[in-house]
PDB file of N, CA and C in Angstrom:
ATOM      1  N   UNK A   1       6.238  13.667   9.190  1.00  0.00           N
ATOM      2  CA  UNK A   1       4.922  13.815   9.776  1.00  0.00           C
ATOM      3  C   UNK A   1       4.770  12.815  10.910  1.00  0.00           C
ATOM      4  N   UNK A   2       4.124  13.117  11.642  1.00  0.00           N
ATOM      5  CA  UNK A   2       3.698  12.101  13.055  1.00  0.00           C
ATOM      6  C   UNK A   2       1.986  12.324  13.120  1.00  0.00           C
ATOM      7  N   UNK A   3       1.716  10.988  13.842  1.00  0.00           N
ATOM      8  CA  UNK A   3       0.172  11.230  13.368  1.00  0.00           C
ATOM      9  C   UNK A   3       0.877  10.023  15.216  1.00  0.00           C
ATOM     10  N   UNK A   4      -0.480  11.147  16.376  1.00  0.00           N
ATOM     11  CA  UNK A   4      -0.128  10.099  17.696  1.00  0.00           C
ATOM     12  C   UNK A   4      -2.263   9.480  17.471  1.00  0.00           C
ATOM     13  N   UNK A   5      -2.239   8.615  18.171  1.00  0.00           N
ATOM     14  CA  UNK A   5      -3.422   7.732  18.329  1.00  0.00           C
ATOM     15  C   UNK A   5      -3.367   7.001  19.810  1.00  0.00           C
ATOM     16  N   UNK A   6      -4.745   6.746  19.947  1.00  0.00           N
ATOM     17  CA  UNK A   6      -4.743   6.100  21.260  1.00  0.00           C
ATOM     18  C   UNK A   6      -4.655   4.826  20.896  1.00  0.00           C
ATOM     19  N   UNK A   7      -4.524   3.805  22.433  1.00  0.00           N
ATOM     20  CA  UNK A   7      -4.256   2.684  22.134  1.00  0.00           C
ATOM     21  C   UNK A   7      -5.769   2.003  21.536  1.00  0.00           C
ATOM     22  N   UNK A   8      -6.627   2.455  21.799  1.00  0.00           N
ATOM     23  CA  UNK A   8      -7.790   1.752  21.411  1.00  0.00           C
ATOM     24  C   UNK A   8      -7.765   1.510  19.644  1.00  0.00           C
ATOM     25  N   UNK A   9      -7.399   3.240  18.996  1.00  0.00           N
ATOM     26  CA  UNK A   9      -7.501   3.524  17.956  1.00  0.00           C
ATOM     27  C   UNK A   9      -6.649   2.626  17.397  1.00  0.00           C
ATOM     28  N   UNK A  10      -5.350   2.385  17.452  1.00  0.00           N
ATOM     29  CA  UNK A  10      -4.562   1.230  17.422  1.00  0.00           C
ATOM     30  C   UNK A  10      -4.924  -0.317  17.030  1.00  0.00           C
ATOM     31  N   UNK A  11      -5.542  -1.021  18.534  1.00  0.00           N
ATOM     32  CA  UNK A  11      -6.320  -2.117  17.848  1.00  0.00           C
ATOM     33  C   UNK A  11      -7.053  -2.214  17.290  1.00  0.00           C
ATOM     34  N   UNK A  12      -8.033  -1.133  17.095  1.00  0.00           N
ATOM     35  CA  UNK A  12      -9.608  -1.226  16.193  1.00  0.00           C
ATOM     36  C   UNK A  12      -9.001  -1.231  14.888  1.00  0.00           C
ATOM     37  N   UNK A  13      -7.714  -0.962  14.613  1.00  0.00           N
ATOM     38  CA  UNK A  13      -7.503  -0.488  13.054  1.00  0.00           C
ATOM     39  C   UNK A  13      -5.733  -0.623  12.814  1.00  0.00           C
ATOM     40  N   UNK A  14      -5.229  -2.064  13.334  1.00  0.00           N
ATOM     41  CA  UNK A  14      -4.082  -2.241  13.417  1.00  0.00           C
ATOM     42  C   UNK A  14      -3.105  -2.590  12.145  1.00  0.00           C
ATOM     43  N   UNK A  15      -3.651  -2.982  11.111  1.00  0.00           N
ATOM     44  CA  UNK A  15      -3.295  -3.147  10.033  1.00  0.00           C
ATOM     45  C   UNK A  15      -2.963  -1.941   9.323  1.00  0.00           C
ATOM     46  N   UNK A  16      -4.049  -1.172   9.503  1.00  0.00           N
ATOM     47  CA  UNK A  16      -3.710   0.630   8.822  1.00  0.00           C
ATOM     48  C   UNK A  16      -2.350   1.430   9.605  1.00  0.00           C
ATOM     49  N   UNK A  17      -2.605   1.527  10.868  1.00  0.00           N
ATOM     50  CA  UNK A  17      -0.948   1.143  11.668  1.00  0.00           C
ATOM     51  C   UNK A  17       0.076   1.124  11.027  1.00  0.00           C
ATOM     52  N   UNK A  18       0.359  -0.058  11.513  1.00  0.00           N
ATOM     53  CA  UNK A  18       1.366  -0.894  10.671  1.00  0.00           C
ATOM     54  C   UNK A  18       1.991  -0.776   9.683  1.00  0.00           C
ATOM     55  N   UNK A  19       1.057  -0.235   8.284  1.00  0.00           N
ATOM     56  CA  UNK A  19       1.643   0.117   7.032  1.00  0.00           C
ATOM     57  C   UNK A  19       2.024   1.611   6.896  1.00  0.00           C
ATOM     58  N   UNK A  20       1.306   2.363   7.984  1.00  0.00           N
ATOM     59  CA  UNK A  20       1.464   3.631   8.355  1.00  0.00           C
ATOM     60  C   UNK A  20       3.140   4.159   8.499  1.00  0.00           C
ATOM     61  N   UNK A  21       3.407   2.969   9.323  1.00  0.00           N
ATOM     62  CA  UNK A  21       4.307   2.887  10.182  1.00  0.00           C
ATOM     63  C   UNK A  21       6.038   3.133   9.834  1.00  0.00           C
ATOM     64  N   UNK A  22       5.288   2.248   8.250  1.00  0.00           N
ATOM     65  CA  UNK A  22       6.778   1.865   7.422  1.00  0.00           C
ATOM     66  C   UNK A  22       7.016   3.601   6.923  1.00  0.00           C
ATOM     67  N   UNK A  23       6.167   4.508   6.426  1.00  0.00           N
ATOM     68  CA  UNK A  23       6.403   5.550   6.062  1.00  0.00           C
ATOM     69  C   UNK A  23       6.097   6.722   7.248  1.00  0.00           C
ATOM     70  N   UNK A  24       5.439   6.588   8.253  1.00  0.00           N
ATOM     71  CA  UNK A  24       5.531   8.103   9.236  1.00  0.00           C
ATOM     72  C   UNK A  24       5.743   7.603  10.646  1.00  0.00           C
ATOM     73  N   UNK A  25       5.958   8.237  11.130  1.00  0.00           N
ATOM     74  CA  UNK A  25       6.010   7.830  12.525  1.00  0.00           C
ATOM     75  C   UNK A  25       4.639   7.955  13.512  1.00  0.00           C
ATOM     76  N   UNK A  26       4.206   6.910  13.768  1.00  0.00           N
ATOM     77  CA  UNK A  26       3.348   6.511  14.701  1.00  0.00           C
ATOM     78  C   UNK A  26       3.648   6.493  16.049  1.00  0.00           C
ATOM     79  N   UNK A  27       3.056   7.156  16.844  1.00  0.00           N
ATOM     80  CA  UNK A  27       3.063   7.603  18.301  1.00  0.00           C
ATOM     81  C   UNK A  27       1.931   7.095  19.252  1.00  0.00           C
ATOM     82  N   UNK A  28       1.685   6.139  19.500  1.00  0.00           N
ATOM     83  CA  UNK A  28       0.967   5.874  20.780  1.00  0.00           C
ATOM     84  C   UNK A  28       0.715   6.189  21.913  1.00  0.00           C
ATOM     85  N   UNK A  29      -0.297   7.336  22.138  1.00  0.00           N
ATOM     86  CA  UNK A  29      -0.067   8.133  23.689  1.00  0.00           C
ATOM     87  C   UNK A  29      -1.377   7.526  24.682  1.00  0.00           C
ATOM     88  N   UNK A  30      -0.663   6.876  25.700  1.00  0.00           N
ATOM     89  CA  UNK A  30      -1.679   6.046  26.523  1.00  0.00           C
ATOM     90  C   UNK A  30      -1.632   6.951  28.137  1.00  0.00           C
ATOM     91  N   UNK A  31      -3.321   7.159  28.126  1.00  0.00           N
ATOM     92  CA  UNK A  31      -2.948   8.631  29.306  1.00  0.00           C
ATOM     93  C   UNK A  31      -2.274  10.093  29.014  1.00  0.00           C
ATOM     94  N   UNK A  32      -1.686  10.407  30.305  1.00  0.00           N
ATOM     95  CA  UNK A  32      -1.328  11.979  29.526  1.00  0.00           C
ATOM     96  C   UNK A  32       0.300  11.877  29.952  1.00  0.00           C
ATOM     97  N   UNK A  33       0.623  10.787  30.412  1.00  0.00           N
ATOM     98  CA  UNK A  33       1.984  10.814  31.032  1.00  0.00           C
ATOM     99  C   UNK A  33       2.996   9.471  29.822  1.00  0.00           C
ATOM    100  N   UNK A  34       2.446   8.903  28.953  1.00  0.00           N
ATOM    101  CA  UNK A  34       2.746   7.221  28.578  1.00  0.00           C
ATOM    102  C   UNK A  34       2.628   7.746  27.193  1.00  0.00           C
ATOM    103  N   UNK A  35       3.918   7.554  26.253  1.00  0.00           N
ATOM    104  CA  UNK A  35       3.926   7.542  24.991  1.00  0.00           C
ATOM    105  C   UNK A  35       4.838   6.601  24.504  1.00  0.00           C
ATOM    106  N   UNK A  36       4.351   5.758  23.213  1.00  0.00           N
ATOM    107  CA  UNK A  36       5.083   4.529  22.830  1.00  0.00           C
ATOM    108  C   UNK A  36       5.000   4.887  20.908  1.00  0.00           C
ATOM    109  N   UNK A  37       5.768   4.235  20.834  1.00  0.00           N
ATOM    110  CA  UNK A  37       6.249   4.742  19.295  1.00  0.00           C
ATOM    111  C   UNK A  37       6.168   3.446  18.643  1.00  0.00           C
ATOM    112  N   UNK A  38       5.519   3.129  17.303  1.00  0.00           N
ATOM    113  CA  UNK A  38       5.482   2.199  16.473  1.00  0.00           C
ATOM    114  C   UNK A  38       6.481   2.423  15.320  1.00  0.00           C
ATOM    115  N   UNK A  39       7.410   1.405  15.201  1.00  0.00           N
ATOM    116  CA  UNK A  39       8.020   1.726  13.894  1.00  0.00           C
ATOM    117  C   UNK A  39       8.102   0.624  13.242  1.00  0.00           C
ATOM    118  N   UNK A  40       8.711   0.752  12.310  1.00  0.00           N
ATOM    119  CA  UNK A  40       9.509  -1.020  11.616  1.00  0.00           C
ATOM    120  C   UNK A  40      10.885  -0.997  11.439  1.00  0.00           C
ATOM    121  N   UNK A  41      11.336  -2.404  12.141  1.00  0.00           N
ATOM    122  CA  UNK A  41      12.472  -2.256  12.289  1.00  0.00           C
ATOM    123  C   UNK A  41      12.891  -3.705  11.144  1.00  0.00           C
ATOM    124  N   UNK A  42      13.942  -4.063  10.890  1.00  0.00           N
ATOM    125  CA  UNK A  42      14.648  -5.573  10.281  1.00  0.00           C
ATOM    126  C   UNK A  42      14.169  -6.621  10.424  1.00  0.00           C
ATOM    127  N   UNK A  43      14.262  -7.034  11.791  1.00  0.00           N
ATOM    128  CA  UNK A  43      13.858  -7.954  11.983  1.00  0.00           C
ATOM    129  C   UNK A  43      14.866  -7.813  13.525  1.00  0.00           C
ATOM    130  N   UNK A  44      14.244  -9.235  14.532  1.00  0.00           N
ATOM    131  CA  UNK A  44      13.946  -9.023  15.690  1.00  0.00           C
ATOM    132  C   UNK A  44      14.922 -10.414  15.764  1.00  0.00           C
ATOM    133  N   UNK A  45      15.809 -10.516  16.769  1.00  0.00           N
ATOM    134  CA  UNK A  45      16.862 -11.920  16.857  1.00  0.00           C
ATOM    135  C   UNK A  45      17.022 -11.867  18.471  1.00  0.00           C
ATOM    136  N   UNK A  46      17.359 -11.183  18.689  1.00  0.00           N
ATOM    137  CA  UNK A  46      17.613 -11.260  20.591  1.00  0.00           C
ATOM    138  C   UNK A  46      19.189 -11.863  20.286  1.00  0.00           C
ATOM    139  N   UNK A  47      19.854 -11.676  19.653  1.00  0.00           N
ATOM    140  CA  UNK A  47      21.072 -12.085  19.473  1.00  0.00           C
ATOM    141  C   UNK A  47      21.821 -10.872  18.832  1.00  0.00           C
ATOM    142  N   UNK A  48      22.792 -10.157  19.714  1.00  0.00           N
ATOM    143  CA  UNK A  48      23.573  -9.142  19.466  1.00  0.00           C
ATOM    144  C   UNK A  48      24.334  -8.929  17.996  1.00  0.00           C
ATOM    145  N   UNK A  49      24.886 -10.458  17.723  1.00  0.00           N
ATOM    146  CA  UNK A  49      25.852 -10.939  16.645  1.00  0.00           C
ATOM    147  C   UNK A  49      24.682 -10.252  15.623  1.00  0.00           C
ATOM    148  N   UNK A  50      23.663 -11.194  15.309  1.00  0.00           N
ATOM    149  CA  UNK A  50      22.615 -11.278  14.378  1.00  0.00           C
ATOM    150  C   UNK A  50      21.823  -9.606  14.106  1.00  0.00           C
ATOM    151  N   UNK A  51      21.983  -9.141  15.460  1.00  0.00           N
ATOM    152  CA  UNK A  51      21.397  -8.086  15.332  1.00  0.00           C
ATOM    153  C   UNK A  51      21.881  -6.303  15.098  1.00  0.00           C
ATOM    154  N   UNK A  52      23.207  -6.879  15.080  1.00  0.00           N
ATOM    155  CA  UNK A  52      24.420  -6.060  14.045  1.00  0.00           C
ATOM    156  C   UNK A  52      24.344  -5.928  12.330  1.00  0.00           C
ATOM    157  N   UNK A  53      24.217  -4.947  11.793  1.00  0.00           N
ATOM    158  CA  UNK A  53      23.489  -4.591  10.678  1.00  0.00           C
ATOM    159  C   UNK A  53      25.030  -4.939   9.752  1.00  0.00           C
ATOM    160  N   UNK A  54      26.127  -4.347  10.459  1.00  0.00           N
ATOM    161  CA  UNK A  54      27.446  -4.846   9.724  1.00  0.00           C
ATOM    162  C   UNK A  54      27.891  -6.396   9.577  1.00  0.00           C
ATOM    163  N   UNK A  55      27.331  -6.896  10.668  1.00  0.00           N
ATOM    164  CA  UNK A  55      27.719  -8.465  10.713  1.00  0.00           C
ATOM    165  C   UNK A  55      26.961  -9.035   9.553  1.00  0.00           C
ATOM    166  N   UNK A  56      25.678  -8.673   9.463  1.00  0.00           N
ATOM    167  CA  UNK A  56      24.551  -9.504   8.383  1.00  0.00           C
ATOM    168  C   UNK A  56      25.385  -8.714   7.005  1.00  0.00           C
ATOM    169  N   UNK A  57      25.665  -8.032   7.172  1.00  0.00           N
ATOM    170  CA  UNK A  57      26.129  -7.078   5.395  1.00  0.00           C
ATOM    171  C   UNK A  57      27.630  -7.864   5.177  1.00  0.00           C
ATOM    172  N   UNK A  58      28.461  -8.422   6.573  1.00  0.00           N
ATOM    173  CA  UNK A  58      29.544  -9.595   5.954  1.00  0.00           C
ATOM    174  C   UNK A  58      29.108 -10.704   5.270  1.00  0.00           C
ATOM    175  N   UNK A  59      27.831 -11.214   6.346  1.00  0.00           N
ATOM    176  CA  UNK A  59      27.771 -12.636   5.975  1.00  0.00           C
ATOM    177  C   UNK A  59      27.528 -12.540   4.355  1.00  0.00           C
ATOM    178  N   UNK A  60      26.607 -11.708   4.092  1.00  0.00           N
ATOM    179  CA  UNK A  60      26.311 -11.405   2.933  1.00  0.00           C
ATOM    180  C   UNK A  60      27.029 -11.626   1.821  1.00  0.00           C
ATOM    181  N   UNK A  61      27.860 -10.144   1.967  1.00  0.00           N
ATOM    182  CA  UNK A  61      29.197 -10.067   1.209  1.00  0.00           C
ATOM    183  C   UNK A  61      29.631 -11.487   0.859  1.00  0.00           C
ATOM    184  N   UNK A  62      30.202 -12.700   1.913  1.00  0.00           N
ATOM    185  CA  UNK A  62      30.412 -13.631   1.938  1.00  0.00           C
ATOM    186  C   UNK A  62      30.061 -14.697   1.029  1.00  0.00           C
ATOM    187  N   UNK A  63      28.462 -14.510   1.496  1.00  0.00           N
ATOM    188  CA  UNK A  63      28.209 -15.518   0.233  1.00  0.00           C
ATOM    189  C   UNK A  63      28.020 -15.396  -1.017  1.00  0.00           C
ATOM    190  N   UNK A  64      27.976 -14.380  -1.309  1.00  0.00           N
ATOM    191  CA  UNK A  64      28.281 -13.240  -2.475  1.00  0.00           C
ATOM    192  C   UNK A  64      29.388 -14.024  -3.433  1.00  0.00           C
ATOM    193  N   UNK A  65      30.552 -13.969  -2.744  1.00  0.00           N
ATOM    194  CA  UNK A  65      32.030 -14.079  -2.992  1.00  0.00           C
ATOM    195  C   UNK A  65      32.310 -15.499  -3.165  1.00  0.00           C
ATOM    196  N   UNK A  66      31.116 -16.591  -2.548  1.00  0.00           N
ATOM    197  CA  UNK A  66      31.193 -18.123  -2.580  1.00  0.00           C
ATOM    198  C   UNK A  66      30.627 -18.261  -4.505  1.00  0.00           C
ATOM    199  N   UNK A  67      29.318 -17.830  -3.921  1.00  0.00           N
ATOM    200  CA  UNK A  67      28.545 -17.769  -5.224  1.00  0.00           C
ATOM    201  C   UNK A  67      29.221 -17.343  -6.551  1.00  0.00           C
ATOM    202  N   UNK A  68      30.167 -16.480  -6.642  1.00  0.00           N
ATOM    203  CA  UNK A  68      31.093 -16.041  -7.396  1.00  0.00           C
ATOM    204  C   UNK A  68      32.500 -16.751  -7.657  1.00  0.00           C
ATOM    205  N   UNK A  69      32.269 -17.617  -6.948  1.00  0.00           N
ATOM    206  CA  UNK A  69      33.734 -18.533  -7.035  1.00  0.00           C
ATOM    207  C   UNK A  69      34.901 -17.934  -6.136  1.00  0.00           C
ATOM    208  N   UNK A  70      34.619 -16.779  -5.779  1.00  0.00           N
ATOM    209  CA  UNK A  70      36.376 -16.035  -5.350  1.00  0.00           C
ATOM    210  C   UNK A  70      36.709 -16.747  -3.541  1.00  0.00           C
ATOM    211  N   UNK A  71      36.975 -17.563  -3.676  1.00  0.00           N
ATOM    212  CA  UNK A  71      36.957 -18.526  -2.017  1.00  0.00           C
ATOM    213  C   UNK A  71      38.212 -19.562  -2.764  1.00  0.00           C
ATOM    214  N   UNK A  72      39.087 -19.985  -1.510  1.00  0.00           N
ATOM    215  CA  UNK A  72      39.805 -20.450  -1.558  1.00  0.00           C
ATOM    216  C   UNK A  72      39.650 -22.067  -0.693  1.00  0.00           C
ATOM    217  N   UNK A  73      40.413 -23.374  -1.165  1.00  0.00           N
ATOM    218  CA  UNK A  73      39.743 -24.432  -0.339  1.00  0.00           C
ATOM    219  C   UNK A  73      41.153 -24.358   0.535  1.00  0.00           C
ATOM    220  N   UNK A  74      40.820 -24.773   1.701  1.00  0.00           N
ATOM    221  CA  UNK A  74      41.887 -25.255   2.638  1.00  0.00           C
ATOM    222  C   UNK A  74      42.355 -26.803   2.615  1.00  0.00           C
ATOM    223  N   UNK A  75      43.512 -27.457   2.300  1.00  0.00           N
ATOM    224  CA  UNK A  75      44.154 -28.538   2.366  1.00  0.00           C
ATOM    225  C   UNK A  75      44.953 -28.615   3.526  1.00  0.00           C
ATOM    226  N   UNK A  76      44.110 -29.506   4.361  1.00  0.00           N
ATOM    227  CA  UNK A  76      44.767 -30.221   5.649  1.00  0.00           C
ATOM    228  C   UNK A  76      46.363 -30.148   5.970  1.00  0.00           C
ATOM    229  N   UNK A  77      46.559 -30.766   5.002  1.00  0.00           N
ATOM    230  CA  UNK A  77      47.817 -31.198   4.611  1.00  0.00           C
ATOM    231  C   UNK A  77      49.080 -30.498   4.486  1.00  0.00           C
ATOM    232  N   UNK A  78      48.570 -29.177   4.051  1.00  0.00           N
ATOM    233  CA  UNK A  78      49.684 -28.416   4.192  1.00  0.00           C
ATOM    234  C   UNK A  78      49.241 -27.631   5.233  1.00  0.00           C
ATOM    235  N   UNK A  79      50.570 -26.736   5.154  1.00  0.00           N
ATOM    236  CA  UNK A  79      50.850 -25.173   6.412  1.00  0.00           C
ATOM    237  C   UNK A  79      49.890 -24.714   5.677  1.00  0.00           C
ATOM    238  N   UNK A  80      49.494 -23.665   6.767  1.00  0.00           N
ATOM    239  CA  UNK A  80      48.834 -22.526   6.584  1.00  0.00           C
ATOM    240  C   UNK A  80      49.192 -21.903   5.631  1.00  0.00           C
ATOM    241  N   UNK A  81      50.405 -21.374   5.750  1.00  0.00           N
ATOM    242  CA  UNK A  81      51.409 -20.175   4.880  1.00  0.00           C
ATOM    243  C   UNK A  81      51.038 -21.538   2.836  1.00  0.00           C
ATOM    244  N   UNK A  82      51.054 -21.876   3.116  1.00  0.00           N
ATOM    245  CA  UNK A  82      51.109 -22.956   1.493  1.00  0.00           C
ATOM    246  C   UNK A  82      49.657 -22.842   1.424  1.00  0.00           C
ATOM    247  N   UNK A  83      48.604 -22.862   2.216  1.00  0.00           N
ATOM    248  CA  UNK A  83      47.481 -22.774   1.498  1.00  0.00           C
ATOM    249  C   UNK A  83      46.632 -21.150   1.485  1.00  0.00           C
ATOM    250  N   UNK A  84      48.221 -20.185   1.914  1.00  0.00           N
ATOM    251  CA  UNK A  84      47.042 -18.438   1.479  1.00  0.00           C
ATOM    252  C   UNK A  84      47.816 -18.465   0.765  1.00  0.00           C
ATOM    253  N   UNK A  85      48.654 -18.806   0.675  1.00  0.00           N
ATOM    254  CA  UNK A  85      49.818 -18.104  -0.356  1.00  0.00           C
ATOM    255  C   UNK A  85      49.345 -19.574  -1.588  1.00  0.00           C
TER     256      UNK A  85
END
């Protein structure tokens, strides 16, 4: 379902919006030429890395796998090859 509203209708009643938002799609038509769409999205980073849905589902995973013990420590000291193996 889509339900469009003007922008006025919008601020007078922005909270109803908003929650609208999470379940239908909200359409903002300003004039007869200007349409803007309200949705909800994750969250907002301005950072490409961060704003990769697979990158956040590694980090995740990650600490997942800390929290669980399955992580390995690295010793200086030896090679590489001696501390995966």
């Amino acid at each position: 379902m889509m339900i469009v509203i003007s922008p006025t209708e919008l601020s007078e009643n922005m909270e109803k919006y908003l929650n609208l938002a999470e379940k239908e799609r909200v359409v903002i038509q300003r004039g007869e030429n200007e349409t803007f769409e309200l949705r909800k999205t994750g969250r907002v980073s301005n950072d490409p890395f961060f704003d990769n849905p697979q990158n956040i589902a590694s980090i995740e995973q990650g600490m997942a796998d800390i929290k669980a013990g399955r992580y390995k420590t690295f010793n200086p000291e030896k090679s590489v090859w001696e501390n995966i193996l």
